[in-house]
C-alpha atoms as a PDB file:
ATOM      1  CA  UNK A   1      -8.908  -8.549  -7.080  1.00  0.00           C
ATOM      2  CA  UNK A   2      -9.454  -6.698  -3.954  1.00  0.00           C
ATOM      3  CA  UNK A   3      -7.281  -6.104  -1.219  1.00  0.00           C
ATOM      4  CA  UNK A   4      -9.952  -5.578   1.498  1.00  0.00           C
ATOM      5  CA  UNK A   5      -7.865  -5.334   4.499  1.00  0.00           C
ATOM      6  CA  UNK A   6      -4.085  -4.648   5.339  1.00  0.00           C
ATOM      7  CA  UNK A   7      -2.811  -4.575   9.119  1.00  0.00           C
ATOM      8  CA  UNK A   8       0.557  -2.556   9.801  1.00  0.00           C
ATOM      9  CA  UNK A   9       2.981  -2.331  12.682  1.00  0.00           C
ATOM     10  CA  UNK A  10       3.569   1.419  13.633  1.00  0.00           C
ATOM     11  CA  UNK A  11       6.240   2.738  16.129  1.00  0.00           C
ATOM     12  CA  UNK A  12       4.388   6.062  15.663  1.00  0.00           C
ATOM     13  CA  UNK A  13       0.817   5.321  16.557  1.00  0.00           C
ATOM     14  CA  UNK A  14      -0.754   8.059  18.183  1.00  0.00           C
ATOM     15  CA  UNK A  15       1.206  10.534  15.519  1.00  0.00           C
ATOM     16  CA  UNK A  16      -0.130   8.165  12.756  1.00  0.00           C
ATOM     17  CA  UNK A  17      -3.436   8.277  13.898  1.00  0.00           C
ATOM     18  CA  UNK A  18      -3.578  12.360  14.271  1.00  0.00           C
ATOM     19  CA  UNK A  19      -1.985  12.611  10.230  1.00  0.00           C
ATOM     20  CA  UNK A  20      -4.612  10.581   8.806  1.00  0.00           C
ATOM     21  CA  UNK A  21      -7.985  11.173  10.855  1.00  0.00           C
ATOM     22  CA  UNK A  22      -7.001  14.894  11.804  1.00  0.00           C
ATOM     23  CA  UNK A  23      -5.008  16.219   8.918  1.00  0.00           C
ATOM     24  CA  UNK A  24      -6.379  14.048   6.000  1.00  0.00           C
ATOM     25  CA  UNK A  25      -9.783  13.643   7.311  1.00  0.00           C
ATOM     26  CA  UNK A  26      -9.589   9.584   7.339  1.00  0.00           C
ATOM     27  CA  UNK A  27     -12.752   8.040   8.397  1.00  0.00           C
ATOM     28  CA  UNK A  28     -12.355   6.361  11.703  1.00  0.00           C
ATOM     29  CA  UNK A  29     -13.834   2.355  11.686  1.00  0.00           C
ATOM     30  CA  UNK A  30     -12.626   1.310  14.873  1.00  0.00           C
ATOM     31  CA  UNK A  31      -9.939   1.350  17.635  1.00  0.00           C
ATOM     32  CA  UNK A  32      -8.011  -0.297  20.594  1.00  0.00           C
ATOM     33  CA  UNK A  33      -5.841   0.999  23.255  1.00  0.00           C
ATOM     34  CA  UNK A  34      -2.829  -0.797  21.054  1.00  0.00           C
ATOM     35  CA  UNK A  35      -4.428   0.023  17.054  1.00  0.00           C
ATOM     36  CA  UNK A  36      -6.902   1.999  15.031  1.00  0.00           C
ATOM     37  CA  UNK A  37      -8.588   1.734  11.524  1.00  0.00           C
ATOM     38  CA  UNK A  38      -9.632   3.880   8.574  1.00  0.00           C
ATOM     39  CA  UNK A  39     -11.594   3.261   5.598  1.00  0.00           C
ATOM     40  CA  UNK A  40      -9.854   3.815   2.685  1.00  0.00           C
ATOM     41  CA  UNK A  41     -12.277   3.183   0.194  1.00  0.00           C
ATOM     42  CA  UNK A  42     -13.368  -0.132  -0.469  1.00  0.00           C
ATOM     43  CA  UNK A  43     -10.610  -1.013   1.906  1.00  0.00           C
ATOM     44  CA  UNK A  44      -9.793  -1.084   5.555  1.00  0.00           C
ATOM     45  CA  UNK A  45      -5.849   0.075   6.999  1.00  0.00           C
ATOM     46  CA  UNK A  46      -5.235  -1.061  10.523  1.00  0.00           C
ATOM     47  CA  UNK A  47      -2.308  -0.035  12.636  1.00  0.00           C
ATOM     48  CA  UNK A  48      -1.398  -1.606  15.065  1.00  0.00           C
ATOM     49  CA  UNK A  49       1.478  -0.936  17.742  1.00  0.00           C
ATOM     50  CA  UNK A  50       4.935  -2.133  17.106  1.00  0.00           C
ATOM     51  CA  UNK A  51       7.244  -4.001  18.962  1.00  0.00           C
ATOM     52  CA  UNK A  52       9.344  -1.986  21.250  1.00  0.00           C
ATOM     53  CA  UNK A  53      12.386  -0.727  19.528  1.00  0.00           C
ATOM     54  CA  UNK A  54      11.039  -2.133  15.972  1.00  0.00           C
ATOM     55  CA  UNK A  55      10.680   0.248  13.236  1.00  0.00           C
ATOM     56  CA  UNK A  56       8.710  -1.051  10.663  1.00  0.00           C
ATOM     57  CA  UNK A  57       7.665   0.445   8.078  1.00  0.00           C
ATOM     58  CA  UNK A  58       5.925  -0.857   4.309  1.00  0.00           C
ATOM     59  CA  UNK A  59       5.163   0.656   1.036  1.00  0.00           C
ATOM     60  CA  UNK A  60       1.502   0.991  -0.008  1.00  0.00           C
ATOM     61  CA  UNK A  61      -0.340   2.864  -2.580  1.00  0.00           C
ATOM     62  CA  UNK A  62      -3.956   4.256  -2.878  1.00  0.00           C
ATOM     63  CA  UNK A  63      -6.041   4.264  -6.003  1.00  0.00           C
ATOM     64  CA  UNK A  64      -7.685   7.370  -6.711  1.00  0.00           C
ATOM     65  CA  UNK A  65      -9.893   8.031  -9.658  1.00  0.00           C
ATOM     66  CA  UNK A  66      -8.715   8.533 -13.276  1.00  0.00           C
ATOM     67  CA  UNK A  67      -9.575  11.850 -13.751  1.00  0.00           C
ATOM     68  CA  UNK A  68      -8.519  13.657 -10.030  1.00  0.00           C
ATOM     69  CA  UNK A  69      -4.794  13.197  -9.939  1.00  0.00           C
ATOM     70  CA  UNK A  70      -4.434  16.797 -10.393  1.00  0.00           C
ATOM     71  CA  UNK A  71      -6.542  17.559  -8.022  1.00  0.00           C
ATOM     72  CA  UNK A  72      -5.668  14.922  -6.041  1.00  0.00           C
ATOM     73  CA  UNK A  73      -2.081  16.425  -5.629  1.00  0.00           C
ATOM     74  CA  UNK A  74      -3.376  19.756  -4.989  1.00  0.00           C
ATOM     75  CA  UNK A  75      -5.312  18.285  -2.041  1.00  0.00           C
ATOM     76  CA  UNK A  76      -2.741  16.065  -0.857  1.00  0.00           C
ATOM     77  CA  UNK A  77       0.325  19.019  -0.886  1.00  0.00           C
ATOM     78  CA  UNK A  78      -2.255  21.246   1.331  1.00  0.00           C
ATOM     79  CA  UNK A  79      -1.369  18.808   3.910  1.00  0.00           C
ATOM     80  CA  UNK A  80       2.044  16.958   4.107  1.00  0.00           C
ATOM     81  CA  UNK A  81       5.049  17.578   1.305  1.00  0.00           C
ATOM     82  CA  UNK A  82       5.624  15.179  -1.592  1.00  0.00           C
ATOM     83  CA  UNK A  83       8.849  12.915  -1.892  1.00  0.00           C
ATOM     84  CA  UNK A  84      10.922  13.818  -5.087  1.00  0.00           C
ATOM     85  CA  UNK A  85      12.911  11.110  -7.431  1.00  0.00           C
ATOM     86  CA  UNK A  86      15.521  13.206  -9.316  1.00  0.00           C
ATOM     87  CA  UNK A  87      13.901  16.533  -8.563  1.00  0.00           C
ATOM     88  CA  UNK A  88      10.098  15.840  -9.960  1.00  0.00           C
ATOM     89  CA  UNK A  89       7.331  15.002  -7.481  1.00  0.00           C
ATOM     90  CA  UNK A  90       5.163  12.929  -9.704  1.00  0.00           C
ATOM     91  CA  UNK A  91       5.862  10.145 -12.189  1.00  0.00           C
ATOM     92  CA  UNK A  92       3.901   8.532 -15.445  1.00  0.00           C
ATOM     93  CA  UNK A  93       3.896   5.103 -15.974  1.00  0.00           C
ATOM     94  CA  UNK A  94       3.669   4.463 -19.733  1.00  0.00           C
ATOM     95  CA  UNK A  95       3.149   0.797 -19.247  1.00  0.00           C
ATOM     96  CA  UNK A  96      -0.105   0.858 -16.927  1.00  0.00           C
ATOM     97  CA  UNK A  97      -1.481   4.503 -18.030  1.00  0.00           C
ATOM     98  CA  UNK A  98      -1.151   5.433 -14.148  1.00  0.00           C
ATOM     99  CA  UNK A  99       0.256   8.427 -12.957  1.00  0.00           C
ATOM    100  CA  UNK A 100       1.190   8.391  -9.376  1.00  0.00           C
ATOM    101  CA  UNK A 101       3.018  11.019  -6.214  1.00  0.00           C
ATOM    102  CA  UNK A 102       4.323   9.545  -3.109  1.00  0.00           C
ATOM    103  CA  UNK A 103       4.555  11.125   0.563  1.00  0.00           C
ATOM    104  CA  UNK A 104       5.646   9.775   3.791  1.00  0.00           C
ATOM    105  CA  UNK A 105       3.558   9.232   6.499  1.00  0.00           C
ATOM    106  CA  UNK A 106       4.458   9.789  10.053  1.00  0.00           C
ATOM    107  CA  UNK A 107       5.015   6.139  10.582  1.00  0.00           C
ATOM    108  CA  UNK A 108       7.690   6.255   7.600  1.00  0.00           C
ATOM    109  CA  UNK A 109       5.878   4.649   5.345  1.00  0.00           C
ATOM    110  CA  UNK A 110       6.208   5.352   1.681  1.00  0.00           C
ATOM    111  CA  UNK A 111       2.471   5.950   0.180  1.00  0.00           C
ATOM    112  CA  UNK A 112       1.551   6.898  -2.851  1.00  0.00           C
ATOM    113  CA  UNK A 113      -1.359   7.775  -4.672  1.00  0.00           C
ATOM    114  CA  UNK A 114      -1.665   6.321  -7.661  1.00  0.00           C
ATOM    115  CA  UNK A 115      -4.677   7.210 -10.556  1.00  0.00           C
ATOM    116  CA  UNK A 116      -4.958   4.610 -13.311  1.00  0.00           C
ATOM    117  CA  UNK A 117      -6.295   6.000 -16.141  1.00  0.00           C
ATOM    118  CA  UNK A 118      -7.537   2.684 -17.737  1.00  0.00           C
ATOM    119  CA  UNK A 119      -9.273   0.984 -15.522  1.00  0.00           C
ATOM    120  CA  UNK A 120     -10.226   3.238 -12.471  1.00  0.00           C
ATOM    121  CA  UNK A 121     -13.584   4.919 -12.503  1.00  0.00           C
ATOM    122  CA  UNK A 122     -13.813   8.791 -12.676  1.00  0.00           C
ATOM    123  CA  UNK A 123     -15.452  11.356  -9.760  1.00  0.00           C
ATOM    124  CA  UNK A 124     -16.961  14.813 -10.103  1.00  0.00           C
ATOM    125  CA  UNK A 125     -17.024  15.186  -6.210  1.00  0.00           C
ATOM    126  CA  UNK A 126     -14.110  17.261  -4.657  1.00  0.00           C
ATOM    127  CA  UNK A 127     -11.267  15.492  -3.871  1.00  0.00           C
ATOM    128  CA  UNK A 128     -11.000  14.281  -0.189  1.00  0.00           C
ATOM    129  CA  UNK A 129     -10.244  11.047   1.727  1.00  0.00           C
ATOM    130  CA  UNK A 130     -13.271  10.140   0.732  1.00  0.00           C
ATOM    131  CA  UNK A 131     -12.418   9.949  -2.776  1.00  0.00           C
ATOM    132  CA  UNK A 132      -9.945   7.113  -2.218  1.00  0.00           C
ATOM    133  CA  UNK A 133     -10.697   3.716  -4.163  1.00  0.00           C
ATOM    134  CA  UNK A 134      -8.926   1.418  -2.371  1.00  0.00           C
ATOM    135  CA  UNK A 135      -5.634   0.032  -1.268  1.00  0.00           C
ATOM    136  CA  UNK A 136      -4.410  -0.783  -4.805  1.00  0.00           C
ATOM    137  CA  UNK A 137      -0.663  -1.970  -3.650  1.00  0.00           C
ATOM    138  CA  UNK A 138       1.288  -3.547  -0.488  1.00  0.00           C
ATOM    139  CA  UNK A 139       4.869  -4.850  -0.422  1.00  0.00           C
ATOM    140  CA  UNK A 140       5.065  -8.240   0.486  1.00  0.00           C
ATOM    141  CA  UNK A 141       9.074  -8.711   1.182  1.00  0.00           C
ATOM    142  CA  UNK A 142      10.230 -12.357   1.559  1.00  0.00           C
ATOM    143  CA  UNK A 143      13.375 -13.945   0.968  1.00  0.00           C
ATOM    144  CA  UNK A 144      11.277 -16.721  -0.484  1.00  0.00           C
ATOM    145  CA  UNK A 145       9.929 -15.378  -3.732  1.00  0.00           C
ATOM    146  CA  UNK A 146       9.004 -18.436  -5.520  1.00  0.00           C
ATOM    147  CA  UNK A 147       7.949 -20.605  -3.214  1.00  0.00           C
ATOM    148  CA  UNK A 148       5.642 -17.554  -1.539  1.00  0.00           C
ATOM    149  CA  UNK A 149       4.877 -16.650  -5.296  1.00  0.00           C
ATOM    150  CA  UNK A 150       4.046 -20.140  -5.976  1.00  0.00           C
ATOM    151  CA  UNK A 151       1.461 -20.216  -2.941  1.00  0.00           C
ATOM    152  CA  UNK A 152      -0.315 -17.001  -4.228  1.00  0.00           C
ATOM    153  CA  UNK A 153      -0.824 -18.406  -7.694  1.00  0.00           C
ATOM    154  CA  UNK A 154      -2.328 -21.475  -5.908  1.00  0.00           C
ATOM    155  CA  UNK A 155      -4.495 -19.229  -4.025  1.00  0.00           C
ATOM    156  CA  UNK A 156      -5.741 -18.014  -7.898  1.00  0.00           C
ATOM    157  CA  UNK A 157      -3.780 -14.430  -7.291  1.00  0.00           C
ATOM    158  CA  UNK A 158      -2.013 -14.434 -10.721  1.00  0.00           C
ATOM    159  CA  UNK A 159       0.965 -12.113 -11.893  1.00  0.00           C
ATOM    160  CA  UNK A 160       0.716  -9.333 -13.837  1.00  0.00           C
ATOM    161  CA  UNK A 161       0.159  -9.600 -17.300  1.00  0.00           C
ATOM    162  CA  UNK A 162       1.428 -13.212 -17.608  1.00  0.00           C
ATOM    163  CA  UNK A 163       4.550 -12.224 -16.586  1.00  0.00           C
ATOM    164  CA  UNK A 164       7.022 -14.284 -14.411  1.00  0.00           C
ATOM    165  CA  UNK A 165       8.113 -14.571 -10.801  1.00  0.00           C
ATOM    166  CA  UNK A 166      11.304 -12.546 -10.637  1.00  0.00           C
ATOM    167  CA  UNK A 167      13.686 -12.932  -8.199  1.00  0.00           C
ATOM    168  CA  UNK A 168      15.956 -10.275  -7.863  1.00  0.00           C
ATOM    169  CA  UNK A 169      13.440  -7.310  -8.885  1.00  0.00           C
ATOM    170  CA  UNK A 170       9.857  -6.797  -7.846  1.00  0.00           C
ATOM    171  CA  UNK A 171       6.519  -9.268  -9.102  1.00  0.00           C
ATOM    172  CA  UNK A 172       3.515  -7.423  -8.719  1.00  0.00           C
ATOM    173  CA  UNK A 173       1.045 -10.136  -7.775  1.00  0.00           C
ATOM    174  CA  UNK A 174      -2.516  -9.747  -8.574  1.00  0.00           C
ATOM    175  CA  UNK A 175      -5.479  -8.052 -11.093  1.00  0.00           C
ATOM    176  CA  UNK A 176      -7.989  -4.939 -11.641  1.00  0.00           C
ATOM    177  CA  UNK A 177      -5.488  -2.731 -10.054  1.00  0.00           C
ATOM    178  CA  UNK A 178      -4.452  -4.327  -6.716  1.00  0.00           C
ATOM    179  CA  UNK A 179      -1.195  -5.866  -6.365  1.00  0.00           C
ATOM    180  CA  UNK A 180       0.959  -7.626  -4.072  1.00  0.00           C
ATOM    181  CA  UNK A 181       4.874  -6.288  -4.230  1.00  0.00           C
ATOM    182  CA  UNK A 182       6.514  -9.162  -3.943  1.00  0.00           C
ATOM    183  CA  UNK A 183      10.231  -8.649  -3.684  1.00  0.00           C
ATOM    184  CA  UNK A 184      13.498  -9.462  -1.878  1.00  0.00           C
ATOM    185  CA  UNK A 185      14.645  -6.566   1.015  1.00  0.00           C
ATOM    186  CA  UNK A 186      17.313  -4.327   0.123  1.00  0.00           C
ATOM    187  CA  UNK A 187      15.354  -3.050  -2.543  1.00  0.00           C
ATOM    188  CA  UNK A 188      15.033   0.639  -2.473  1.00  0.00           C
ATOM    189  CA  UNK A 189      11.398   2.247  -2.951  1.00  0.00           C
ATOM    190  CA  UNK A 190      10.790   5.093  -5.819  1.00  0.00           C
ATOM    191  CA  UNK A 191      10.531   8.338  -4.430  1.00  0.00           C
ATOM    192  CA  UNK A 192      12.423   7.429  -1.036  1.00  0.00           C
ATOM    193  CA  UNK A 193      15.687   6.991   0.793  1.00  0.00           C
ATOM    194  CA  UNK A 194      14.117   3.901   2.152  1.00  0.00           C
ATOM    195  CA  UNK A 195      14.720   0.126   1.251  1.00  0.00           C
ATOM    196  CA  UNK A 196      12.591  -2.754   1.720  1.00  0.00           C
ATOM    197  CA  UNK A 197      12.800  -4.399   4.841  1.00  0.00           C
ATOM    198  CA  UNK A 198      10.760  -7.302   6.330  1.00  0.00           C
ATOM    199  CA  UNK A 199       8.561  -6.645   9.003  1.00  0.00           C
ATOM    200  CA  UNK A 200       5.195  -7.621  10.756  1.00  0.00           C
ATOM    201  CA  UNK A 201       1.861  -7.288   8.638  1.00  0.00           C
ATOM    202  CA  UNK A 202      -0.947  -8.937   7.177  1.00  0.00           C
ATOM    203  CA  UNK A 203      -3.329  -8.666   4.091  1.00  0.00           C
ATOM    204  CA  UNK A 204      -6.899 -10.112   3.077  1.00  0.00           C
ATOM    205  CA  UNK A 205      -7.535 -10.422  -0.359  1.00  0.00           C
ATOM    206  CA  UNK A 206     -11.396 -10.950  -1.654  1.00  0.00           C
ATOM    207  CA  UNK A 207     -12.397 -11.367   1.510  1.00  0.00           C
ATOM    208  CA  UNK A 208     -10.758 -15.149   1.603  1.00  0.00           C
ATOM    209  CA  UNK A 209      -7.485 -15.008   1.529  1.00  0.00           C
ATOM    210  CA  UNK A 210      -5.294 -13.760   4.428  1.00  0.00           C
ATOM    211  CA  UNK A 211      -1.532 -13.657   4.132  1.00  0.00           C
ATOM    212  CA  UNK A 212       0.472 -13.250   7.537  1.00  0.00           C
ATOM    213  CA  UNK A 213       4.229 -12.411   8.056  1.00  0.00           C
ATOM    214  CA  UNK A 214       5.680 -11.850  11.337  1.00  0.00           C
ATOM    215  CA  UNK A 215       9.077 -10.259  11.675  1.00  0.00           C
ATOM    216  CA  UNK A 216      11.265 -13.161  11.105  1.00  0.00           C
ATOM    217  CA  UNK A 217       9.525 -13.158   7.916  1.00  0.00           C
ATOM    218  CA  UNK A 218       7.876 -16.081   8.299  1.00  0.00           C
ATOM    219  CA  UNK A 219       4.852 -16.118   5.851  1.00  0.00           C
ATOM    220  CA  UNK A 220       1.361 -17.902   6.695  1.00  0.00           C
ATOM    221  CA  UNK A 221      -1.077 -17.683   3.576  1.00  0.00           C
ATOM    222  CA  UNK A 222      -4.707 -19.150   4.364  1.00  0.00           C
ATOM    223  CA  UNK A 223      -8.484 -18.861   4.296  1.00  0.00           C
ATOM    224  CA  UNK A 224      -9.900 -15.813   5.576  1.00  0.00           C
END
């Protein structure tokens, strides 16, 4: 699965803008008055201005390749300082083979870098924005787990591993190392003070599948 194209609100737009294309060296695609858009690998990340006196804000991670993380965290540090969980700045996950960091972006968003050492090809360029994969995870917070889970299925975006929907932790919804966080608000993000909230955004997956959730969290899930 690919997540192809995510669209955030931002209170923090012009600030957002500077952190990625002028401190991170982002790759500018386009931009509006009201949004702008970087490449991000295989990927596109819009943001787009928020509602006045909204402050949204999501979780998303980027895959990098298997073999950089170290780098990838030198690189990364040189710019903006990482969150800590219980005084360490980086986790393992045993069950994927991933090691991951997180920072905070100026629109409060919780991003993280994430290298999985199974499946994601490896890179003997120096580590830049250009080395970024893709987007390999957005929340998607709902009140509604199974009947929005239920919809993705139908849409052929499976769970993890055969697992099941689960409604009072977090379903990660998809394959080939990009998932859909699909989970209830309240639910407080790794490496962050910050819990899940509900809030305008909208993802394409393959290229035919859009999901759209407005700040009511109403969900829409379509054709591209």
């Amino acid at each position: 699965m690919l997540i192809n194209k995510v669209n955030l609100a931002s209170n923090s737009l012009a600030k957002t803008k500077a952190f990625y294309l002028n401190r991170l060296g982002a790759k500018l695609l386009r931009e509006t008055p009201n949004s702008f858009s970087i490449k991000i690998g295989a990927s596109e990340l819009i943001f787009t201005e928020a509602k006045s006196g909204s402050k949204p804000f999501y979780h998303l991670a980027f895959n990098i390749p298997s073999n950089q993380f170290k780098e990838a965290k030198k690189w990364i540090t040189a710019s903006t300082p990482l969150n800590r969980e219980e005084g360490v700045d980086e986790v393992y996950f045993s069950h994927i083979h991933a090691h991951s960091l997180y920072f905070t972006d100026p629109s409060h968003n919780v991003v993280e870098f994430i290298a999985r050492h199974s499946i994601a090809p490896e890179s003997n360029e120096p580590f830049s924005m250009n080395s970024l994969l893709s987007i390999g995870e957005i929340n998607l917070t709902t009140r509604d787990i199974e009947g929005i889970g239920q919809q993705l299925i139908n849409r052929n975006i499976p769970i993890r591993d055969g697992e099941s929907l689960n409604p009072d932790g977090l379903t990660f919804m998809g394959s080939d190392g990009a998932f859909l966080l699909l989970g209830k608000p309240g639910r407080r993000w790794i490496f962050s003070e910050q819990y899940a909230e509900i809030h305008p955004l909208m993802i394409e997956v393959d290229f035919k599948t859009r999901i759209i959730q407005d700040g009511a969290g109403e969900t829409r899930i379509s054709k591209a």
